[in-house]
N, C-alpha and C. Protein backbone atom coordinates (compact mmCIF):
# COMPACT_ATOMS: atom_id res chain seq x y z
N UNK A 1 -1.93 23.14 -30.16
CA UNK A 1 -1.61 21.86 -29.56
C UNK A 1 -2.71 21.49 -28.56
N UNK A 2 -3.52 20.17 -28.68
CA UNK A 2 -4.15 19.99 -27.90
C UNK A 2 -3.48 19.43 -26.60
N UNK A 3 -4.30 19.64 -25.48
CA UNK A 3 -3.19 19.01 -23.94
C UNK A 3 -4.42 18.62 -23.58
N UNK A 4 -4.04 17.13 -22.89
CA UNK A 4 -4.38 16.27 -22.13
C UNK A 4 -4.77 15.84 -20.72
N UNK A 5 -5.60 16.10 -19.96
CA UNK A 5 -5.52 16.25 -18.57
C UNK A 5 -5.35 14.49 -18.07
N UNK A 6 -4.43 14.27 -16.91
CA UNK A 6 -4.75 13.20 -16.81
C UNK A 6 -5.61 12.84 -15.33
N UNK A 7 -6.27 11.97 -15.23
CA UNK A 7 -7.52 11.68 -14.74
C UNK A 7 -7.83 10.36 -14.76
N UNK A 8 -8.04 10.03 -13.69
CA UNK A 8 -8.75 8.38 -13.24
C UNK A 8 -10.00 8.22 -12.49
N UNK A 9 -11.40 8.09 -12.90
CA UNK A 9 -11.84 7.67 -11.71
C UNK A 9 -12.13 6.31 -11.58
N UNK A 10 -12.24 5.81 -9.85
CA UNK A 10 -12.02 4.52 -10.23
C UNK A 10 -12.84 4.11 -9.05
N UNK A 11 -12.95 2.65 -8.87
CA UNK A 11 -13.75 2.15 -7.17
C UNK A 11 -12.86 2.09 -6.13
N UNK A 12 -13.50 2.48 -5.16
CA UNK A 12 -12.09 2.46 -3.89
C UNK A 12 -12.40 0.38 -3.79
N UNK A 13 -10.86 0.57 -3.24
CA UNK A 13 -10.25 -0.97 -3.12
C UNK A 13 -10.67 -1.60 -1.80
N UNK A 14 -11.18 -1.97 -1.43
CA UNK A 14 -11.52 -2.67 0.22
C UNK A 14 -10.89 -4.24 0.36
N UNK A 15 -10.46 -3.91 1.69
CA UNK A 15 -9.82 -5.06 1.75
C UNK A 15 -9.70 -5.32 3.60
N UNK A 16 -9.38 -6.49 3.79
CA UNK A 16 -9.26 -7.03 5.39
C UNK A 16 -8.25 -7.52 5.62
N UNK A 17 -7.54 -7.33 7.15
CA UNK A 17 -6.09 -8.17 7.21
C UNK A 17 -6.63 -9.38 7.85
N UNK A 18 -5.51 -10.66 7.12
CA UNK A 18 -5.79 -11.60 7.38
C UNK A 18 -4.64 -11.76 8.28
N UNK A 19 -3.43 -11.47 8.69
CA UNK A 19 -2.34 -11.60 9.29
C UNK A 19 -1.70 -10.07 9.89
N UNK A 20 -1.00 -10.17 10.91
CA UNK A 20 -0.60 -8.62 10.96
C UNK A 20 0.88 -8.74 11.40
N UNK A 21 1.89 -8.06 10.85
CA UNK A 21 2.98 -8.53 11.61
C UNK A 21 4.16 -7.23 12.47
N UNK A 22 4.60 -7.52 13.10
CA UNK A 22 5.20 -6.91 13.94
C UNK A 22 6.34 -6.38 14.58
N UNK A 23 7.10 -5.63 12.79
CA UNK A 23 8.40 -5.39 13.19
C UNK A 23 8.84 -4.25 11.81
N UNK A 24 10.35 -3.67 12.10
CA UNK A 24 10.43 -2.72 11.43
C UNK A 24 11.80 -2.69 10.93
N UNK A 25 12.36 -1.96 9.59
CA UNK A 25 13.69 -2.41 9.47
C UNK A 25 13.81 -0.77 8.95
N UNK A 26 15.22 -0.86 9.16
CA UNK A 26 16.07 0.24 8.52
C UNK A 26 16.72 0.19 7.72
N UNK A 27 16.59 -0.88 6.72
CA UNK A 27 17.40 -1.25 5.71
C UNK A 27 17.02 -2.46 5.04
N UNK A 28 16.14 -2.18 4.19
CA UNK A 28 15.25 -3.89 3.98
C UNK A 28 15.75 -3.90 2.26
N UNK A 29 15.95 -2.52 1.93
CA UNK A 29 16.19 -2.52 0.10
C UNK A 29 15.21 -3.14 -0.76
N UNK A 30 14.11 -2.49 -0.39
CA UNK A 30 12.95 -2.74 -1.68
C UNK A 30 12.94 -1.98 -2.47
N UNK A 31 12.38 -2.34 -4.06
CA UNK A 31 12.70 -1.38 -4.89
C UNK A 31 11.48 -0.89 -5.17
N UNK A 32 10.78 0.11 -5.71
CA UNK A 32 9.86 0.99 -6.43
C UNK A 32 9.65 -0.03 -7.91
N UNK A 33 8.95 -0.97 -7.89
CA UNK A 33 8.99 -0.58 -9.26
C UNK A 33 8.65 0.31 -9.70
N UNK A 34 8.42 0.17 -11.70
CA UNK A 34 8.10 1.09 -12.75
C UNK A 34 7.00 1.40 -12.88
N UNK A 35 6.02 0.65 -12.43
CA UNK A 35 4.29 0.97 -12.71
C UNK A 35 3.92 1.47 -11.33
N UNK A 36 3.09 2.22 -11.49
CA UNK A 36 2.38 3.31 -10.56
C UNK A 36 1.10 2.37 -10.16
N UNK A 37 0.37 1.72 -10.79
CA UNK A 37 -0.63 1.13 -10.79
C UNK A 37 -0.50 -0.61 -11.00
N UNK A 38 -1.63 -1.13 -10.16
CA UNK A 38 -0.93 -2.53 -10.31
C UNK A 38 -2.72 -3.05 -9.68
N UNK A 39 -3.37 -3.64 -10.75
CA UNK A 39 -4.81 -3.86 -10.67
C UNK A 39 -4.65 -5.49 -9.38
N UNK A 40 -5.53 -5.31 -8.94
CA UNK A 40 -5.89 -6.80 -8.01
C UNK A 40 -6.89 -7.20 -7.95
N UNK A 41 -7.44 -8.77 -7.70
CA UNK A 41 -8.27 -9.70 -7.90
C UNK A 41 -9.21 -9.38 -6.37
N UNK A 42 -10.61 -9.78 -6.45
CA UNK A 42 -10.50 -10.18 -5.18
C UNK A 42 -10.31 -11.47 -4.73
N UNK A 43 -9.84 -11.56 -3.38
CA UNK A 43 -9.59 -12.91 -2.87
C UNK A 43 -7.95 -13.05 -2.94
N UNK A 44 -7.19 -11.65 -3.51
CA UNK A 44 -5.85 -11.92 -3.68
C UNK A 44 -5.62 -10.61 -1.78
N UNK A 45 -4.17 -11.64 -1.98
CA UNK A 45 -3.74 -11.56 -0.21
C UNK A 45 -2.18 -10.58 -0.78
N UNK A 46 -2.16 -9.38 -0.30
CA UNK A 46 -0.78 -8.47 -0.23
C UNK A 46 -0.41 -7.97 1.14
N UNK A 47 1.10 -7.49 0.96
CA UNK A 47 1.46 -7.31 2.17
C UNK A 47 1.60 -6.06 2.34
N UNK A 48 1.37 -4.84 3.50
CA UNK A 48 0.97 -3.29 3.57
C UNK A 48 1.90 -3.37 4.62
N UNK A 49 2.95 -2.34 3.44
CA UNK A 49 4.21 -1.71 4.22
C UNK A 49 3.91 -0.70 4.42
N UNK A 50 4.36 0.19 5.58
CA UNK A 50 5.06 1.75 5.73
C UNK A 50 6.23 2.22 5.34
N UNK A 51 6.25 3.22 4.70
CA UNK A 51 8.05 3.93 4.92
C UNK A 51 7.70 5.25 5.01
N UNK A 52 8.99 5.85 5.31
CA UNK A 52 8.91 7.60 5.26
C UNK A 52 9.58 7.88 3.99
N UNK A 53 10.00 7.00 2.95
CA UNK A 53 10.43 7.66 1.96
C UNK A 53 9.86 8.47 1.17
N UNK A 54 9.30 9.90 1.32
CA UNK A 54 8.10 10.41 0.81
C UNK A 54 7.97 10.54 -0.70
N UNK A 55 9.77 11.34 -0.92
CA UNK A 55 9.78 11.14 -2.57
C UNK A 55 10.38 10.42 -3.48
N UNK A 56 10.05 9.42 -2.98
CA UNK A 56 10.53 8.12 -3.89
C UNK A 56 10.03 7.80 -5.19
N UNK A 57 10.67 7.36 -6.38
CA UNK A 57 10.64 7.11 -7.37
C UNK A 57 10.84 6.07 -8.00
N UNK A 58 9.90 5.13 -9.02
CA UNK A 58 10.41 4.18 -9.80
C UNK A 58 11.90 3.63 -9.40
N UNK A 59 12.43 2.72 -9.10
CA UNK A 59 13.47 1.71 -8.86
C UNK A 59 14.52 2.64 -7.84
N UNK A 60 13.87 3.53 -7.01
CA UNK A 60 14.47 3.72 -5.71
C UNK A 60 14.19 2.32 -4.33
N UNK A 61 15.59 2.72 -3.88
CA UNK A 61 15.70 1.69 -2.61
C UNK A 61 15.01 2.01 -1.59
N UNK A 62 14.11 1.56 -0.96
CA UNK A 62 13.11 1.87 0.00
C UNK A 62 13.19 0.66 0.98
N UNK A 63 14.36 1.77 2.53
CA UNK A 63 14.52 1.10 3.29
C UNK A 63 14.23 0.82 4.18
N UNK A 64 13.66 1.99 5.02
CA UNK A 64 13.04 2.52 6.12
C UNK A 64 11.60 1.93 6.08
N UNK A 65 10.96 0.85 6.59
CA UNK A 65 10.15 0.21 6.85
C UNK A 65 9.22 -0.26 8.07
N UNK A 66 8.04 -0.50 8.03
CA UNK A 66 7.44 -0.68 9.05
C UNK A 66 5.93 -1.92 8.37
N UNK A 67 5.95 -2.91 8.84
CA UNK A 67 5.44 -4.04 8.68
C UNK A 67 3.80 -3.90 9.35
N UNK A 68 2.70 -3.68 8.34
CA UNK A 68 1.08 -3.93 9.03
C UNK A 68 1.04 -4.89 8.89
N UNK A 69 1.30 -6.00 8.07
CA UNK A 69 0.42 -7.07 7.65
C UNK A 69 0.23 -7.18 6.61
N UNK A 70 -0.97 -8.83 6.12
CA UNK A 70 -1.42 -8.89 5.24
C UNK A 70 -2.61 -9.19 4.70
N UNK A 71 -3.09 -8.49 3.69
CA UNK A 71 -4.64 -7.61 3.87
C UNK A 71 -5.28 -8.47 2.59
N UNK A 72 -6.61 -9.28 2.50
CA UNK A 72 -7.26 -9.76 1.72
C UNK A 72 -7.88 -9.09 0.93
N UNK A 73 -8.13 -8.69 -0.47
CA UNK A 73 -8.36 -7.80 -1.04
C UNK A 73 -10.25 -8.19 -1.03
N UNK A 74 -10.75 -7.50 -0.77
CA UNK A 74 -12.30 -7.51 -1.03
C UNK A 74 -13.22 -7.61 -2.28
N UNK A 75 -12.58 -6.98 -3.33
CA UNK A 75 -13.06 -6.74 -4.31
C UNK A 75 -11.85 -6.32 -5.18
N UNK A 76 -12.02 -6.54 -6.63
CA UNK A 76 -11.08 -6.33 -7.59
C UNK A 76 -10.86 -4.44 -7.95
N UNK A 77 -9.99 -4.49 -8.34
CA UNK A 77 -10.12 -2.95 -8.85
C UNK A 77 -8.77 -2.53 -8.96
N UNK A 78 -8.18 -1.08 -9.23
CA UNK A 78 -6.96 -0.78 -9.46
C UNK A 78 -6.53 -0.01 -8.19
N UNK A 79 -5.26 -0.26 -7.62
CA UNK A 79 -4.32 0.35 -6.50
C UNK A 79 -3.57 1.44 -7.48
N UNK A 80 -3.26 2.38 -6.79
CA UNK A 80 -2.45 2.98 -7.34
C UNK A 80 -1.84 4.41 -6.63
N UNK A 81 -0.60 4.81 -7.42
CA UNK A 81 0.42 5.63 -6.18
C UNK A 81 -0.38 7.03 -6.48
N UNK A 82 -0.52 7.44 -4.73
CA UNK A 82 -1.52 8.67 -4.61
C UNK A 82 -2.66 8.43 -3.40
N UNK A 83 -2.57 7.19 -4.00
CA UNK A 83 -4.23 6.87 -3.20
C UNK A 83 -4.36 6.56 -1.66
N UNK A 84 -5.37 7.49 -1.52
CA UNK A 84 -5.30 7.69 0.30
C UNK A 84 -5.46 5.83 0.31
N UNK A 85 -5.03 5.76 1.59
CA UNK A 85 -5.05 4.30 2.45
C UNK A 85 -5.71 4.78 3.99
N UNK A 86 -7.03 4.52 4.00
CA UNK A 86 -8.07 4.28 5.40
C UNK A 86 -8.21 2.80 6.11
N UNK A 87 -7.84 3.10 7.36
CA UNK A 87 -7.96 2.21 8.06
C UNK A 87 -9.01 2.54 9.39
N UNK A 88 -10.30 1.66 9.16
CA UNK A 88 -10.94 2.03 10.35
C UNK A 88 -11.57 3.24 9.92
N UNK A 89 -11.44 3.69 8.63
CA UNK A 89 -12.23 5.31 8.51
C UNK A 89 -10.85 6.48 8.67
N UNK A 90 -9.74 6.12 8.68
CA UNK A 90 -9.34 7.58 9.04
C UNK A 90 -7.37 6.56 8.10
N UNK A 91 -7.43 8.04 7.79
CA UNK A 91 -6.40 7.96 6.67
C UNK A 91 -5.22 8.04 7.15
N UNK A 92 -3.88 6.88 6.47
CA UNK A 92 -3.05 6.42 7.67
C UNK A 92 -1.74 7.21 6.86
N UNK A 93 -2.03 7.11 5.52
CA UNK A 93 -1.06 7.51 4.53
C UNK A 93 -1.84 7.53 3.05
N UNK A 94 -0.75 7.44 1.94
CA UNK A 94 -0.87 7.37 0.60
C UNK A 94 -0.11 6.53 0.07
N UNK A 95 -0.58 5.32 -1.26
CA UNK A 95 0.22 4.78 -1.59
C UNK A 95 1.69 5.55 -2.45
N UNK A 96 2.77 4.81 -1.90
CA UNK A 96 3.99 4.99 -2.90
C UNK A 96 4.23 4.24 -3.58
N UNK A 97 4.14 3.19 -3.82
CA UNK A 97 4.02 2.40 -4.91
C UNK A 97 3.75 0.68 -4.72
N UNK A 98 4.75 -0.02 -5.23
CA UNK A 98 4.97 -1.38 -5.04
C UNK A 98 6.17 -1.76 -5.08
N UNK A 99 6.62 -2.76 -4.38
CA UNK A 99 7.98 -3.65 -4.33
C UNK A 99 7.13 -5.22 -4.90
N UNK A 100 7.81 -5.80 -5.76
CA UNK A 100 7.49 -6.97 -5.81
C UNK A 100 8.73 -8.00 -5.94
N UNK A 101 8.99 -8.03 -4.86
CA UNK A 101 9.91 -9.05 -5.04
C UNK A 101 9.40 -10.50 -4.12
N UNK A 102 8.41 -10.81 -3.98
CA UNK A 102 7.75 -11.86 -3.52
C UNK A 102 6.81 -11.82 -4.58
N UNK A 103 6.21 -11.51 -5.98
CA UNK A 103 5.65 -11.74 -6.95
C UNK A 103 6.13 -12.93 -7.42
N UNK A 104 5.33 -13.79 -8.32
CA UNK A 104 3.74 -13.86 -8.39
C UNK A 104 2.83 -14.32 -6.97
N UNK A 105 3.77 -14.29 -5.92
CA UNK A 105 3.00 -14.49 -4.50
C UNK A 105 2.25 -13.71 -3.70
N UNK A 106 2.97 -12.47 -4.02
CA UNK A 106 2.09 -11.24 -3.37
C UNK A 106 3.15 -9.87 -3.92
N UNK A 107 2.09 -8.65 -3.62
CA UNK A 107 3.24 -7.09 -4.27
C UNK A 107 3.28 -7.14 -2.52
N UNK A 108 4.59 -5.93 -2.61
CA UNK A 108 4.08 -5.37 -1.15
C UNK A 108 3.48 -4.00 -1.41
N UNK A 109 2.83 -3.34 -0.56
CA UNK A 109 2.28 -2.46 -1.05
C UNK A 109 2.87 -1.50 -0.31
N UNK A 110 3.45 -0.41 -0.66
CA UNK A 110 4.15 0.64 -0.02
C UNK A 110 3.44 1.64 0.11
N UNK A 111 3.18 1.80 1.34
CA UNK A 111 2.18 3.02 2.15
C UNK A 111 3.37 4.25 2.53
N UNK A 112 2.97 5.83 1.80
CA UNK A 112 4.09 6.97 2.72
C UNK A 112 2.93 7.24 4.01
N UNK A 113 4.03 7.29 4.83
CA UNK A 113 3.30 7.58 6.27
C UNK A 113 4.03 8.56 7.01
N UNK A 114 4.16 9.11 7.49
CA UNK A 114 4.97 10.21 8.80
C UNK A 114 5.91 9.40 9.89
N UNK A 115 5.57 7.83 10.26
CA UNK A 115 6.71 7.24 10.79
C UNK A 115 6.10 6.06 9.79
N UNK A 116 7.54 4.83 10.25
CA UNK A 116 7.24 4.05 10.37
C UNK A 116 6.25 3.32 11.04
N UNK A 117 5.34 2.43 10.47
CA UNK A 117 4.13 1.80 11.60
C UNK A 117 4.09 0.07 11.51
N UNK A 118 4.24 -0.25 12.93
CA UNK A 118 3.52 -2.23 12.53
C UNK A 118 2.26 -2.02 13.67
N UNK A 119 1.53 -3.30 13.08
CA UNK A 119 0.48 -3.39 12.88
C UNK A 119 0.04 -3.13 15.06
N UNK A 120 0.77 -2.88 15.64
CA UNK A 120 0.57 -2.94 17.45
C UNK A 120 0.33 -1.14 17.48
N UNK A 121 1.61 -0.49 16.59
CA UNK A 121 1.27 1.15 16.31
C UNK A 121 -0.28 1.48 16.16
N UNK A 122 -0.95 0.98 15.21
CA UNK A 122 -2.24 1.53 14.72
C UNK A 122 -3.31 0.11 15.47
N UNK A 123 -2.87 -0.35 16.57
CA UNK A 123 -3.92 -1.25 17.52
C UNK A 123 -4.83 -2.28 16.36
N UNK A 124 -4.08 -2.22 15.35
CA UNK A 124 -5.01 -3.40 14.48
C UNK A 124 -5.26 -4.98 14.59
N UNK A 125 -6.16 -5.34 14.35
CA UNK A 125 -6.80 -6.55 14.81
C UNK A 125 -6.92 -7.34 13.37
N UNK A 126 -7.35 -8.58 13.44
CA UNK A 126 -7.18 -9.33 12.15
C UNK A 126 -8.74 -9.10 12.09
N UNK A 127 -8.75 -8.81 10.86
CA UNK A 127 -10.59 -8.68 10.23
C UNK A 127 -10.89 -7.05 10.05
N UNK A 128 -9.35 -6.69 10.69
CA UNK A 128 -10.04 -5.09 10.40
C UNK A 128 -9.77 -4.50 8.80
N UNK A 129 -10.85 -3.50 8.54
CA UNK A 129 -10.96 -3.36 7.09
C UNK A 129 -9.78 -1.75 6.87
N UNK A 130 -9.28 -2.34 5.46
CA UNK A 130 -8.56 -1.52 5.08
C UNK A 130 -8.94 -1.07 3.37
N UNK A 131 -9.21 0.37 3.04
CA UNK A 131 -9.26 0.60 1.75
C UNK A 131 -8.65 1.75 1.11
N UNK A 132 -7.79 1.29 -0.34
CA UNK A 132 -7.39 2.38 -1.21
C UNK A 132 -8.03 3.25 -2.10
N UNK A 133 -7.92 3.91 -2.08
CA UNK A 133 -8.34 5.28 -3.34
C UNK A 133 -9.86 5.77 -2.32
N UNK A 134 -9.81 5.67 -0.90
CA UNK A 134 -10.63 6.46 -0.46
C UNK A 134 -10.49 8.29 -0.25
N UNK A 135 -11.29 8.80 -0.44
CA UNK A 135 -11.03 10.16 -0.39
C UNK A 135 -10.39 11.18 -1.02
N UNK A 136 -9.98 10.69 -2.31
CA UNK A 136 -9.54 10.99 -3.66
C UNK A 136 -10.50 12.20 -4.51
């Protein structure tokens, strides 16, 4: 039987917040979708959540939240769950997946982190750069 390794390499994602916002819920009920991966344009605008839900799965409720903002994507390329998230150079979390329930307007992008964080936690400023699949 032949076996398959699976394997991606890919460009890290860069991106800037254009907005940052400043609050946190304990019960917001976003879901995981089904895809792990979810490619973006540049010039497209998403919103970068926190949670502590560490092992969350496809169409789990993800409640525990913490609001950065929303980050202009720099360049096109693929996001996807795993991928360190650097802010400023230093790694804040890993993606867990996506909620899209503001699609075709924006995903949110679900960051696992150790707490909840908004955007006053990590002293962020609008213009500061944020990128996925660094350090992979």
């Amino acid at each position: 039987m032949i076996q398959t390794v699976k394997r991606t390499v890919k460009r890290k994602v860069d991106g800037a917040f254009v907005a940052l916002l400043f609050h946190k819920q304990q019960e917001r009920g976003m879901r995981l979708i089904e895809f792990e991966t979810r490619c973006v344009q540049a010039g497209e605008i998403h919103e970068i959540v926190t949670t502590t839900h560490h092992e969350a799965e496809k169409g789990d409720r993800i409640d525990r939240v913490g609001f950065l903002g929303f980050a202009e994507m720099k360049c096109g390329g693929v996001i996807g769950r795993g991928d360190a998230v650097m802010i400023q150079n230093q790694v804040i979390g890993h993606v867990l997946g996506f909620d899209d329930c503001h699609f075709p307007n924006h995903y949110n992008i679900l960051i696992s982190t150790q707490e909840t964080m908004m955007a006053d936690d990590l002293e962020l400023e609008v213009e500061m750069l944020i990128s996925f699949g660094a350090g992979n």
